[in-house]
Structure formats: C-alpha cells, structure tokens
C-alpha atoms as a PDB file:
ATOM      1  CA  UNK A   1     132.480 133.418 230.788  1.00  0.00           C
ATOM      2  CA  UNK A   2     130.208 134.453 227.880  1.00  0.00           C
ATOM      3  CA  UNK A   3     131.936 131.262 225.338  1.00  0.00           C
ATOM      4  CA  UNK A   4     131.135 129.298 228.311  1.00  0.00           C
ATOM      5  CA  UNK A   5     127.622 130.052 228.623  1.00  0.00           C
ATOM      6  CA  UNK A   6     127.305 130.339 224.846  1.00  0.00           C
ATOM      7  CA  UNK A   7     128.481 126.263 224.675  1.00  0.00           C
ATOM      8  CA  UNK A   8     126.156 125.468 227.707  1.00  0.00           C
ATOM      9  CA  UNK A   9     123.076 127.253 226.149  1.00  0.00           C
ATOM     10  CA  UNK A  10     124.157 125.486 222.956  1.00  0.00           C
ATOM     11  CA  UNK A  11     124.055 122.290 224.426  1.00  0.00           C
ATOM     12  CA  UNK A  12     121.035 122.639 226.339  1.00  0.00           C
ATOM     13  CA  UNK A  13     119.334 123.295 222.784  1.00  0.00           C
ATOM     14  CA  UNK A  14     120.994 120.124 221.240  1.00  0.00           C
ATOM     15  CA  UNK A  15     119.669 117.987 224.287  1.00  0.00           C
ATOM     16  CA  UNK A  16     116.162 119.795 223.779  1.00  0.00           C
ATOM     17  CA  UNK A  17     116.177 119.133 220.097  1.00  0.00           C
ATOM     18  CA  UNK A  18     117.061 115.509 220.633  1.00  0.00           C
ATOM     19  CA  UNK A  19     114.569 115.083 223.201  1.00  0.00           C
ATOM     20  CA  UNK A  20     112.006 116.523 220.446  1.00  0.00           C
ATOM     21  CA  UNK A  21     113.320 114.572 217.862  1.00  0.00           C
ATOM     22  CA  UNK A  22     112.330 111.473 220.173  1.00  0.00           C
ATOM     23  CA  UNK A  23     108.713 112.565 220.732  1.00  0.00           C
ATOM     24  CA  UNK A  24     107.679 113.772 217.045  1.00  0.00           C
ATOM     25  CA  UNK A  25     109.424 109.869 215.840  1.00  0.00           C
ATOM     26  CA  UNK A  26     106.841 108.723 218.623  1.00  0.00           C
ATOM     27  CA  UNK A  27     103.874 110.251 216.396  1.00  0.00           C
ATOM     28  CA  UNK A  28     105.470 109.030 213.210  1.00  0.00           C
ATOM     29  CA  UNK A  29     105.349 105.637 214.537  1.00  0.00           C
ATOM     30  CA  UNK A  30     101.691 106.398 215.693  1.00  0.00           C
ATOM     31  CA  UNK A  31     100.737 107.582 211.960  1.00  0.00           C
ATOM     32  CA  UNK A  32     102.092 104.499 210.626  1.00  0.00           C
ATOM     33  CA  UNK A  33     100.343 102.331 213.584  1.00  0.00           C
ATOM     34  CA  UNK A  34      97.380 103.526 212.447  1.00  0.00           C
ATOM     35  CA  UNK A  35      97.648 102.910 208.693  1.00  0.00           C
ATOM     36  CA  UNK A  36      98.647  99.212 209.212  1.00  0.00           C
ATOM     37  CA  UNK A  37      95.104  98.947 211.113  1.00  0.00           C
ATOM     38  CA  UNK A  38      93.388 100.501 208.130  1.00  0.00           C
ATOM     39  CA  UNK A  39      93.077  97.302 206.374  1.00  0.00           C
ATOM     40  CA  UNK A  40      91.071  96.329 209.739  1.00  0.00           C
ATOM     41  CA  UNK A  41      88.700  98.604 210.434  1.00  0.00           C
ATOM     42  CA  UNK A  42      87.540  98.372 206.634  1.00  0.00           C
ATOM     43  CA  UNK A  43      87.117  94.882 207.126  1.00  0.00           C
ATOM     44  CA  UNK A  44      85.497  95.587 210.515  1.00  0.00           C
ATOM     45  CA  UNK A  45      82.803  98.731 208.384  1.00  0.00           C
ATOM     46  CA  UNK A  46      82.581  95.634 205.938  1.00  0.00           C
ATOM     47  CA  UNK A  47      81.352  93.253 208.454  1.00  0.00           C
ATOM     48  CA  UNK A  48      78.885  95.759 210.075  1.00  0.00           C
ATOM     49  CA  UNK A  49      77.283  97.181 206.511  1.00  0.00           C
ATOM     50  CA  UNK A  50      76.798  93.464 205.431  1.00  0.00           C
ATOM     51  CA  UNK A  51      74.811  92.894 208.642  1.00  0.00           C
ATOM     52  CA  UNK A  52      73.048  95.694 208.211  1.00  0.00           C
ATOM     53  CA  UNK A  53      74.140  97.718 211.325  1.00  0.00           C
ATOM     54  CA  UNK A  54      74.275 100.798 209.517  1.00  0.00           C
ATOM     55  CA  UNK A  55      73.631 103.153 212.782  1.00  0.00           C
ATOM     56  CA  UNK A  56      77.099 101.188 214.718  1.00  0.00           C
ATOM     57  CA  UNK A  57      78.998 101.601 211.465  1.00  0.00           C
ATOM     58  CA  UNK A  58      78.049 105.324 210.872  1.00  0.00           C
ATOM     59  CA  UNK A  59      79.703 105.227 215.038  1.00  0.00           C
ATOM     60  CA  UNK A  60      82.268 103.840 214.015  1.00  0.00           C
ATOM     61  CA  UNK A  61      83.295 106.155 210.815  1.00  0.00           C
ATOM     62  CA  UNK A  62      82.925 108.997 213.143  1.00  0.00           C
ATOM     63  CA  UNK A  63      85.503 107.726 216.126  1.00  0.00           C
ATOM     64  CA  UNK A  64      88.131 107.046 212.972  1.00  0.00           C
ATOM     65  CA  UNK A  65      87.488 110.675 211.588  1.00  0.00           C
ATOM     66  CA  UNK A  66      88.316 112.002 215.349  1.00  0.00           C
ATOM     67  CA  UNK A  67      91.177 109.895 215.514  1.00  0.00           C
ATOM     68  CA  UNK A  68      92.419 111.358 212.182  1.00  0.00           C
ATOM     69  CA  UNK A  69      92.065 115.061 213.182  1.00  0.00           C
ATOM     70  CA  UNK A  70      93.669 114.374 216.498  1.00  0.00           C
ATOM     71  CA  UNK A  71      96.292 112.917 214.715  1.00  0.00           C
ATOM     72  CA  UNK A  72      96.408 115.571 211.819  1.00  0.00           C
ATOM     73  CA  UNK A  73      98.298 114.703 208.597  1.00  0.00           C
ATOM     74  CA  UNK A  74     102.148 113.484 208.712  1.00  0.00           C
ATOM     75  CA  UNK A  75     103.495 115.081 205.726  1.00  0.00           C
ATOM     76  CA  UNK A  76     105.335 113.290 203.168  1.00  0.00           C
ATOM     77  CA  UNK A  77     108.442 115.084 202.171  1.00  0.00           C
ATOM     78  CA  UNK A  78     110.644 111.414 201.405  1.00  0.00           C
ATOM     79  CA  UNK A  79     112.724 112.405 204.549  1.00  0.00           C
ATOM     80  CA  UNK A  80     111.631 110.633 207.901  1.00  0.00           C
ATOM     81  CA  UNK A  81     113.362 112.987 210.184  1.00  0.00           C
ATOM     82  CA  UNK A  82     111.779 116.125 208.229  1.00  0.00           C
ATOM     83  CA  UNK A  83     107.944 114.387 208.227  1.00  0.00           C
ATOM     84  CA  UNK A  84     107.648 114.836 212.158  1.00  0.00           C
ATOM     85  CA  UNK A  85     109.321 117.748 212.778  1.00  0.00           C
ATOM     86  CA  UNK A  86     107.181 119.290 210.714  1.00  0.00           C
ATOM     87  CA  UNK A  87     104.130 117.244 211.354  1.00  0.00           C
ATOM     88  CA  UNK A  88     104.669 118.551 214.897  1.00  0.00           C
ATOM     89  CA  UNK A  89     105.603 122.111 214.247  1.00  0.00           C
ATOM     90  CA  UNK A  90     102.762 123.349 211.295  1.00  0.00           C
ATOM     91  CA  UNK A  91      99.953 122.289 213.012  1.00  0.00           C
ATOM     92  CA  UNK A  92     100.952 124.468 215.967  1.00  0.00           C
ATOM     93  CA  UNK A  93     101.280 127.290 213.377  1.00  0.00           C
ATOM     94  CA  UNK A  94      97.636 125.985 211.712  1.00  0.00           C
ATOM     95  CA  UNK A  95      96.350 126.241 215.507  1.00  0.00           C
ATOM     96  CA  UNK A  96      97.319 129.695 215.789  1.00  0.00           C
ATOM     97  CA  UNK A  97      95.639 130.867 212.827  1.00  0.00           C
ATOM     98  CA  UNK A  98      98.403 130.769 210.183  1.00  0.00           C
ATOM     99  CA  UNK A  99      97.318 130.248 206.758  1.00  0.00           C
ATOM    100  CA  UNK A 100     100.365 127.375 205.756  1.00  0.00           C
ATOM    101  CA  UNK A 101     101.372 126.083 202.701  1.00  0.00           C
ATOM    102  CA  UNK A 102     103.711 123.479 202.465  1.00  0.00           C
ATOM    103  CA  UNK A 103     106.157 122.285 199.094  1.00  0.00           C
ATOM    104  CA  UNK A 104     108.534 119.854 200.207  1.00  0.00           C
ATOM    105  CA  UNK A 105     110.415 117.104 198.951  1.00  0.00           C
ATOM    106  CA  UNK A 106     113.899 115.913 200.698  1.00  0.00           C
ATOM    107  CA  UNK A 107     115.737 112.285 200.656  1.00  0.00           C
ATOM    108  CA  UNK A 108     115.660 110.633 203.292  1.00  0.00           C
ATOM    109  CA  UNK A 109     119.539 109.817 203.556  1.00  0.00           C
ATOM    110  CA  UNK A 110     121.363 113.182 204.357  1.00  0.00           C
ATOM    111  CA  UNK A 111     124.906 114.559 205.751  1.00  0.00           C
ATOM    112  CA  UNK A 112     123.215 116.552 208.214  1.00  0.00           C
ATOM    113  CA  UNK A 113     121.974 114.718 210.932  1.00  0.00           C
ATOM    114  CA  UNK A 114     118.603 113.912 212.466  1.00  0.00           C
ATOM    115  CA  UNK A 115     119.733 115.909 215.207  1.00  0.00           C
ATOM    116  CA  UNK A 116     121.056 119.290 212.967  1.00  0.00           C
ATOM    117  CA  UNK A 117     118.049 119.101 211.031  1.00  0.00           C
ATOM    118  CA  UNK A 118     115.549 119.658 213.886  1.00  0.00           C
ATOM    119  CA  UNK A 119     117.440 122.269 215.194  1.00  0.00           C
ATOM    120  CA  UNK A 120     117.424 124.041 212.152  1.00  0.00           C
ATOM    121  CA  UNK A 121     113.517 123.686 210.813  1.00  0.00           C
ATOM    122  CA  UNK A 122     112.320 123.790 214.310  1.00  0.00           C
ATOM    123  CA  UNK A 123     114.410 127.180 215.707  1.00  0.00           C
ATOM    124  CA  UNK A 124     113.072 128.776 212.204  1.00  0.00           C
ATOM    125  CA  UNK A 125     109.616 127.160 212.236  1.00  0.00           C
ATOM    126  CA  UNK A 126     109.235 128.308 216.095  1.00  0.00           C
ATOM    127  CA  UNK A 127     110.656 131.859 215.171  1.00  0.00           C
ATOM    128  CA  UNK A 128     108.491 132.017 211.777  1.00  0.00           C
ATOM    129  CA  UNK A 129     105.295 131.085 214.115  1.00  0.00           C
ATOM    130  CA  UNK A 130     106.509 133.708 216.653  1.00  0.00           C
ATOM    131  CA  UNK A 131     106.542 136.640 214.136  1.00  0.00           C
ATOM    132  CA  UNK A 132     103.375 135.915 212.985  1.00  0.00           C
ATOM    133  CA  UNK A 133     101.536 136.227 216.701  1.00  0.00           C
ATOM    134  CA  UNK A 134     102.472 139.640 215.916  1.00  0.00           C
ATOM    135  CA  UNK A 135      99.725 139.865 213.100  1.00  0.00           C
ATOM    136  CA  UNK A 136      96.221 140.150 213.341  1.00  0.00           C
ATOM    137  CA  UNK A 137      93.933 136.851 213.049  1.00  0.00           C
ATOM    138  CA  UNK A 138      93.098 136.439 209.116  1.00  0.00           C
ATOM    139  CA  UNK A 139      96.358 138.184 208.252  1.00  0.00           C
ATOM    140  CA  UNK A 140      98.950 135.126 209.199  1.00  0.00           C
ATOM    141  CA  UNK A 141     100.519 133.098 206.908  1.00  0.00           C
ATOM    142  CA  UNK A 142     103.809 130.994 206.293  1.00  0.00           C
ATOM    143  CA  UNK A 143     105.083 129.946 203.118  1.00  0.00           C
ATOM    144  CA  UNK A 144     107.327 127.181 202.774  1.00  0.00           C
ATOM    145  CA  UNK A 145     109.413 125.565 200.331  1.00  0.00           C
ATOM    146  CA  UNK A 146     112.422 123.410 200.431  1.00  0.00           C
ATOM    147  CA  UNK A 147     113.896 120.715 197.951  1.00  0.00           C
ATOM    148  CA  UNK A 148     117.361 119.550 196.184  1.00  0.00           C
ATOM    149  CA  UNK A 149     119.105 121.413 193.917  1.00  0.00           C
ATOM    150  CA  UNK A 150     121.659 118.638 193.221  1.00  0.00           C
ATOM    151  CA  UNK A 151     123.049 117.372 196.166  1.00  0.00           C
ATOM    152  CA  UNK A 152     122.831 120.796 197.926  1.00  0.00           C
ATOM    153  CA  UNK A 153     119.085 121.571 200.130  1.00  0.00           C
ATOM    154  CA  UNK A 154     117.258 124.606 199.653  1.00  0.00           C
ATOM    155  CA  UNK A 155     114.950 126.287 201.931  1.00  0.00           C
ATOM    156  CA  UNK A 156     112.622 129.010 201.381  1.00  0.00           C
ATOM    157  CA  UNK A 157     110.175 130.310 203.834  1.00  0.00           C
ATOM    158  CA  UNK A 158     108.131 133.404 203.882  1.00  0.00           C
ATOM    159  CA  UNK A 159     105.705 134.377 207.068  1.00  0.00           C
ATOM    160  CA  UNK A 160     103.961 137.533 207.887  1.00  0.00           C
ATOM    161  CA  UNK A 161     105.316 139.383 210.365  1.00  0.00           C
ATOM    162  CA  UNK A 162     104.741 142.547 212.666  1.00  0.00           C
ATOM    163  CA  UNK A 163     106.797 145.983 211.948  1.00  0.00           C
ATOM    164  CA  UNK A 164     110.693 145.815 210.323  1.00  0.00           C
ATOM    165  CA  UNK A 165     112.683 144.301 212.659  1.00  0.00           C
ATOM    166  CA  UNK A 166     116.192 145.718 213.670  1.00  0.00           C
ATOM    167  CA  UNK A 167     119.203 143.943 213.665  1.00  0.00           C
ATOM    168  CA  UNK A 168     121.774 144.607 216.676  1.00  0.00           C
ATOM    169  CA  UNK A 169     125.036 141.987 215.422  1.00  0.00           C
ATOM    170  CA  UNK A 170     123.332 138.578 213.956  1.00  0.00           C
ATOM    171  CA  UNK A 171     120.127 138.687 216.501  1.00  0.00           C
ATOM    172  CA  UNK A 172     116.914 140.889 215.680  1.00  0.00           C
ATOM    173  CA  UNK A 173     115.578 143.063 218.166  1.00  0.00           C
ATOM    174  CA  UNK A 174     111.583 142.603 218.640  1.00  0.00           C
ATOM    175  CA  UNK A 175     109.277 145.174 220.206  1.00  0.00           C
ATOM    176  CA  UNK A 176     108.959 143.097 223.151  1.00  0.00           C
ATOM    177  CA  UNK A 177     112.581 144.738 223.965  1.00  0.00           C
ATOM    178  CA  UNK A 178     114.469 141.064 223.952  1.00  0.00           C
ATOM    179  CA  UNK A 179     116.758 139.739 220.839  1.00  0.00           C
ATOM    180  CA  UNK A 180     114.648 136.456 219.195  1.00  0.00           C
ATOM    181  CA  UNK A 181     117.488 135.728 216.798  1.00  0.00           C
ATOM    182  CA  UNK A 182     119.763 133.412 218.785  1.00  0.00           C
ATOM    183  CA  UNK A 183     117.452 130.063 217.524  1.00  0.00           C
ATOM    184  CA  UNK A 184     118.304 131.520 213.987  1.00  0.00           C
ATOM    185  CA  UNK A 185     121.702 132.085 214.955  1.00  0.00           C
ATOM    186  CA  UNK A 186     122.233 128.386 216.113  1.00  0.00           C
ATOM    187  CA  UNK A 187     120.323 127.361 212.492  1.00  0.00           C
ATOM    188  CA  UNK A 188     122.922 129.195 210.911  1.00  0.00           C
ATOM    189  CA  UNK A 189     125.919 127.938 212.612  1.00  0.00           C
ATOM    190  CA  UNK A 190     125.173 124.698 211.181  1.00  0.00           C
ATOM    191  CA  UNK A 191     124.076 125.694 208.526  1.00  0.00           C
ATOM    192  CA  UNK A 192     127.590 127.670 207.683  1.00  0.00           C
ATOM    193  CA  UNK A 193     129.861 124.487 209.657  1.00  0.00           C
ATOM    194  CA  UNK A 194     128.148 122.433 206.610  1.00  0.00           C
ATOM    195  CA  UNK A 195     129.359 124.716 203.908  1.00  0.00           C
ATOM    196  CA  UNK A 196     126.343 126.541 203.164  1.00  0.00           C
ATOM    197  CA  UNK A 197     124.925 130.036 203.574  1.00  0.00           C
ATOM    198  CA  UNK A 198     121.690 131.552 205.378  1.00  0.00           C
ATOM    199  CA  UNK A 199     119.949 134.877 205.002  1.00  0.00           C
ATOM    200  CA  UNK A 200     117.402 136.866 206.305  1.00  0.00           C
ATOM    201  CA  UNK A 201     115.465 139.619 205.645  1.00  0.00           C
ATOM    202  CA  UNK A 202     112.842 141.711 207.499  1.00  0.00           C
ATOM    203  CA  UNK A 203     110.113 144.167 205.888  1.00  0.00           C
ATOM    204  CA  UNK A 204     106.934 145.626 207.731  1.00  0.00           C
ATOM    205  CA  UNK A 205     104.047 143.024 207.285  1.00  0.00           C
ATOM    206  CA  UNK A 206     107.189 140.261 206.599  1.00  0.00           C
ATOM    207  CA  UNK A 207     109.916 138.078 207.397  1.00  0.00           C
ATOM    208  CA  UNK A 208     111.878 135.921 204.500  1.00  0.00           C
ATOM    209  CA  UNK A 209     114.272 133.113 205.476  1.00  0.00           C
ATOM    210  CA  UNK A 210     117.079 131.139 202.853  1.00  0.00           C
ATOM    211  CA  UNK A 211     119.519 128.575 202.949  1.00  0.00           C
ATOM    212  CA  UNK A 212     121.557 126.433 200.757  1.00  0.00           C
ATOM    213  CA  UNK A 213     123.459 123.649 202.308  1.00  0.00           C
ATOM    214  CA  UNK A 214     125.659 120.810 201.054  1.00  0.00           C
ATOM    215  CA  UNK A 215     123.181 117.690 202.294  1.00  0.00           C
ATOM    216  CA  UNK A 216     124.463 114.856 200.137  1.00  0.00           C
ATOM    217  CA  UNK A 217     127.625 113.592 199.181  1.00  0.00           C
ATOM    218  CA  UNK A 218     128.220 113.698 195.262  1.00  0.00           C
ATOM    219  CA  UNK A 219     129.672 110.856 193.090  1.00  0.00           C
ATOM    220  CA  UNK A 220     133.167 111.996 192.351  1.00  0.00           C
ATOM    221  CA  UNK A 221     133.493 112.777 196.580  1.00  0.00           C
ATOM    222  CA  UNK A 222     132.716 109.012 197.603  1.00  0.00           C
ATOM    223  CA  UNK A 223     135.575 107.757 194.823  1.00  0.00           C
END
C-alpha cells in the first residue's frame, strides 16, 4: 500500500512538472515574442522623435519598461529547458525578499530530460525558497551555481535558512511538525537513477544543496 501510493504521488509530481514545464516554455516563447518586435517599436520611437512627438514617445518608452518588468528577465544559461524553469522559479524567490544570485551555464542538449530537469531545479528551488520564509526580511538569500565539469552537471546552491533541521530517514523534519524533504527526495532519485550523487546539509541560519550527474554522453560512449 505505501509503494503504491509512493508511485501514485510520484506520478502526480511528474504530471505536475510536465504541466509546468508547458507553462514556463509559454513565457519563453513570450520573451522571445517580444524581442523579435524590438526592431519595431525602435522604428516606431524613431518615427515619433523625428516628428517631434516627444510627450507620445516618452508614453510609449514607459508601457515597454512595464512590459519588461512584468515580464522580468529570462536568464540565459545555453539550456532552453533550464532558462524558464528558472525564469519562473527566482523571481518568486526575488518576490519574497530573497537576495539571489545566479551563475549558470548548461548545454542545451542533455541525457536528462526536459521533464527530470524541472523536477529536480524546481523541487530544490521551491524547497530552497521555503527555508528561507523562515528568515527574517533583509536576511534571505540563495546562492546558486551550476555548470559542466566535463560531461557531468554540477549544482551548487546555498540559501538561508531557519534553525538546523533534523533528519528522520532521507526527509528533514521542519518546525512546522511535517517532513519537507520528499521534493528533495524525488530530485535525488533521479539524480542517483542517472549515476550521480546528491547531498545535503543543514546548519542554523543555512541550508547547502550538491549534485553531480552524468548529463552528456562522452566520445568514446557514442563509438
């Protein structure tokens, strides 16, 4: 009964993650909409400055800046999949006061699929955003870093984070008196079915999260 409602919870997440995977392409395709228009609206500011209509072009600078911060910035990490999830999950953090800082850089052809990879960046973003709610305002932050180290992908993150958390099996128990850790769990399941390793460790004020995964497939395998 509990392998049964382990797979069903599992593949209620995988449907989830697809179904976010769908709607963060949808802003990617929106961010790149509105870059092929660029070359219009400068013609368009053009047209209004030559004529003089300095007042309706100031107007219409202003509506492009508010379309820009309700867009926010799409990151540019050379992986598609990777730019929207975390277009879509930072600026939630960002919203919530986290201080974020970003170092990325990941090709865009991978074994994992689109699908693995947003479980695993968005179960750690959402439980790196999570712990830091459990800070005070002016003390949250997230750290991030993840590139190649030959074909394998690295992934560093460090947020702030309330009290030590402790661990009961592989989950973490929180104050609220629930266990958080079964979205890091599922990261690490795939993680591990790649050939690759997670850790994690918890401090008072902080939360670290690793992994090094096998994400591309070297020379001498494809002979």
């Amino acid at each position: 009964m509990r392998k049964k409602t382990f797979l069903k919870i599992l593949d209620m997440q995988t449907e989830l993650a697809e179904k976010h995977l769908d709607e963060v392409r949808s802003i990617h395709r929106e961010m790149r909409g509105y870059k092929h228009d660029f070359h219009h609206h400068l013609q368009t500011l053009r047209g209004q400055l030559e004529a003089g209509e300095y007042e309706r072009a100031l107007h219409y600078i202003d509506e492009l800046d508010s379309d820009i911060i309700n867009l926010d910035t799409l990151l540019k990490t050379g992986n598609v999949s990777a730019d929207a999830i975390l277009s879509a999950k930072l600026p939630q953090a960002r919203a919530a006061g986290v201080d974020v800082t970003v170092k990325a850089g990941i090709p865009d052809s991978l074994s994992l699929t689109d699908v693995e990879l947003s479980i695993i960046l968005g179960n750690l973003l959402d439980n790196a955003v999570e712990a830091c709610r459990d800070v005070p305002p002016g003390e949250r932050f997230l750290r991030l870093y993840i590139t190649m180290k030959g074909s394998m992908l690295y992934f560093s993150m460090l947020n702030s984070a309330g009290p030590k958390q402790q661990k009961t099996g592989n989950l973490f128990a929180t104050h609220k008196g629930g266990l958080h850790g079964f979205g890091l769990r599922r990261a690490e399941n795939i993680i591990e079915e790649h050939g690759g390793w997670c850790k994690y460790n918890s401090e008072d004020g902080a939360f670290s999260t690793e992994f090094l995964v096998p994400a591309q497939t070297t020379e001498n395998e494809t002979k």
